[in-house]
C-alpha atoms as a PDB file:
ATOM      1  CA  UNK A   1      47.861 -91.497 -68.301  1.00  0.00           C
ATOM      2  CA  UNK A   2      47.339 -89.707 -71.578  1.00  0.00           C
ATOM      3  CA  UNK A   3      45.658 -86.652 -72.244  1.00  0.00           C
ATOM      4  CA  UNK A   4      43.285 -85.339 -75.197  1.00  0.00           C
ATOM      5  CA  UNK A   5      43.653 -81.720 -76.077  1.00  0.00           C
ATOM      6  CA  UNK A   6      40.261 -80.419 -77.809  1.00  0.00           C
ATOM      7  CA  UNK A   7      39.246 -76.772 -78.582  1.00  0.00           C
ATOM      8  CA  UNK A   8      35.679 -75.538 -76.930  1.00  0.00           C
ATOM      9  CA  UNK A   9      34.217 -73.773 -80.070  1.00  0.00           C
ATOM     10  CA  UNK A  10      30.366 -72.112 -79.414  1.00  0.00           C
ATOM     11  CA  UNK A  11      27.656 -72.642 -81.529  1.00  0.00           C
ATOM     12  CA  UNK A  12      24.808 -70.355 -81.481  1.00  0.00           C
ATOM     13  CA  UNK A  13      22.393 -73.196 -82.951  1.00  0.00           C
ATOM     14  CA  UNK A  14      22.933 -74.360 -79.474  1.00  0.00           C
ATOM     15  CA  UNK A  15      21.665 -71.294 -77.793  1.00  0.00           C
ATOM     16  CA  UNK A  16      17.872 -72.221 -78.944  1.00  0.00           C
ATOM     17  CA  UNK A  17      18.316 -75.669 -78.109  1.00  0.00           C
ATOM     18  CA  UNK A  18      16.885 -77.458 -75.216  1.00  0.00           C
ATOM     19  CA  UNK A  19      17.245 -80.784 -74.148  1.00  0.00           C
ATOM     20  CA  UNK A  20      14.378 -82.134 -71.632  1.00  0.00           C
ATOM     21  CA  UNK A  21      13.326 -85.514 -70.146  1.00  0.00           C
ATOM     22  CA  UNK A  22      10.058 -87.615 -70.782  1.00  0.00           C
ATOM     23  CA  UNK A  23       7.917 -88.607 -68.408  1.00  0.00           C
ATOM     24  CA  UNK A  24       7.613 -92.124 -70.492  1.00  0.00           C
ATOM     25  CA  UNK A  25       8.743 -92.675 -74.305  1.00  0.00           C
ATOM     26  CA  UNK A  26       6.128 -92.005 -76.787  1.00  0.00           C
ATOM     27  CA  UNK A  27       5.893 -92.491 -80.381  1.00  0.00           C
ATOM     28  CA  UNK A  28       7.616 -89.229 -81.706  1.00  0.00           C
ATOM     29  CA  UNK A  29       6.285 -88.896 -84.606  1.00  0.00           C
ATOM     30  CA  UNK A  30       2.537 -88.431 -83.169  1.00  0.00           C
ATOM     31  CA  UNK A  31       4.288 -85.887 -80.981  1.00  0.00           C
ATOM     32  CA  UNK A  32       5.666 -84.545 -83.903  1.00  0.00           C
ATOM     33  CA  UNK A  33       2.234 -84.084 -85.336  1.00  0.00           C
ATOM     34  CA  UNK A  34       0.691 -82.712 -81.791  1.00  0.00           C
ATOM     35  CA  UNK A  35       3.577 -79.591 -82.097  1.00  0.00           C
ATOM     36  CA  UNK A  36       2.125 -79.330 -85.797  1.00  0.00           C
ATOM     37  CA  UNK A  37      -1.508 -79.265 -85.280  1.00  0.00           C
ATOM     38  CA  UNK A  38      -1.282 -77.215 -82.349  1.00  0.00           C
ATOM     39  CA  UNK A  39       0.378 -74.453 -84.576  1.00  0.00           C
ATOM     40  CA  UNK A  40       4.104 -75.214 -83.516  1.00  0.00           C
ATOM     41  CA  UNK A  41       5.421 -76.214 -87.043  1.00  0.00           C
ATOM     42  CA  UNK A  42       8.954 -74.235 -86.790  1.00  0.00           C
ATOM     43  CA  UNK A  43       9.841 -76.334 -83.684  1.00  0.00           C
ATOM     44  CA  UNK A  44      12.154 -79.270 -84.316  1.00  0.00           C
ATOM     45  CA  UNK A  45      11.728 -82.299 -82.058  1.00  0.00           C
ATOM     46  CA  UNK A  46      14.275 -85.133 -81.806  1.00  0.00           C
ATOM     47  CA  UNK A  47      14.724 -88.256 -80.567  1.00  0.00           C
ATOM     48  CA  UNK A  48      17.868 -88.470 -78.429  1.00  0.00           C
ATOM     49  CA  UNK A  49      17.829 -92.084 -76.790  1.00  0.00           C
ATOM     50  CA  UNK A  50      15.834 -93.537 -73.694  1.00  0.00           C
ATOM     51  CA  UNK A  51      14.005 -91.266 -72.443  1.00  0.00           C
ATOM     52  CA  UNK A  52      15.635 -87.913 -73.195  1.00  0.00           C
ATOM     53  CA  UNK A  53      14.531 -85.611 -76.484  1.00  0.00           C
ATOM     54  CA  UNK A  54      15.739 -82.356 -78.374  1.00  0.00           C
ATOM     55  CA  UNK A  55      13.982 -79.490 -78.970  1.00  0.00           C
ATOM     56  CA  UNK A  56      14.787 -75.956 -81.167  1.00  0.00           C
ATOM     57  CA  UNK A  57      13.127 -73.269 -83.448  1.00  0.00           C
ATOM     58  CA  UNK A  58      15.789 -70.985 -85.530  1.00  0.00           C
ATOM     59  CA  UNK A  59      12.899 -68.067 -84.613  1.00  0.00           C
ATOM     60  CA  UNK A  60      13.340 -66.086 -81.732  1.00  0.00           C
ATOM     61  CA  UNK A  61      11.143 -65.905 -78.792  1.00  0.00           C
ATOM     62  CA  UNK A  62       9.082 -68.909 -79.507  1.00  0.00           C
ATOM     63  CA  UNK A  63      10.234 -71.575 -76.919  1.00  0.00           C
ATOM     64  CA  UNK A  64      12.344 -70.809 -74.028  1.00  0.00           C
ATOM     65  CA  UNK A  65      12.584 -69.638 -70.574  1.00  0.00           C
ATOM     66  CA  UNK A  66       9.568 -66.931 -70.129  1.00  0.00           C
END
């Protein structure tokens, strides 16, 4: 049995982060364009695989837990 040694660094991109489930998988880029038009510009979306996106904003306070 080997083992792999890695060092556990923290990224504070990662603290505004979130990752989040969808109920089915749309076509992102007309979410994309629903965050835009509804004035959320600033907040990334990304496509993660099956059914499961990313979400972050570098400014503070805009999405998270209220």
């Amino acid at each position: 049995m080997s083992r792999l040694r890695v060092q556990v660094e923290s990224s504070l991109w990662q603290d505004k982060c979130y990752v989040g489930r969808l109920l089915e998988v749309p076509n992102m880029q007309l979410v994309k364009e629903s965050f835009v038009l509804g004035g959320f510009g600033v907040v990334r979306l990304r496509y993660l695989g099956g059914k499961f996106g990313l979400m972050s904003c570098d400014e503070d306070g805009l999405i998270g837990n209220s």
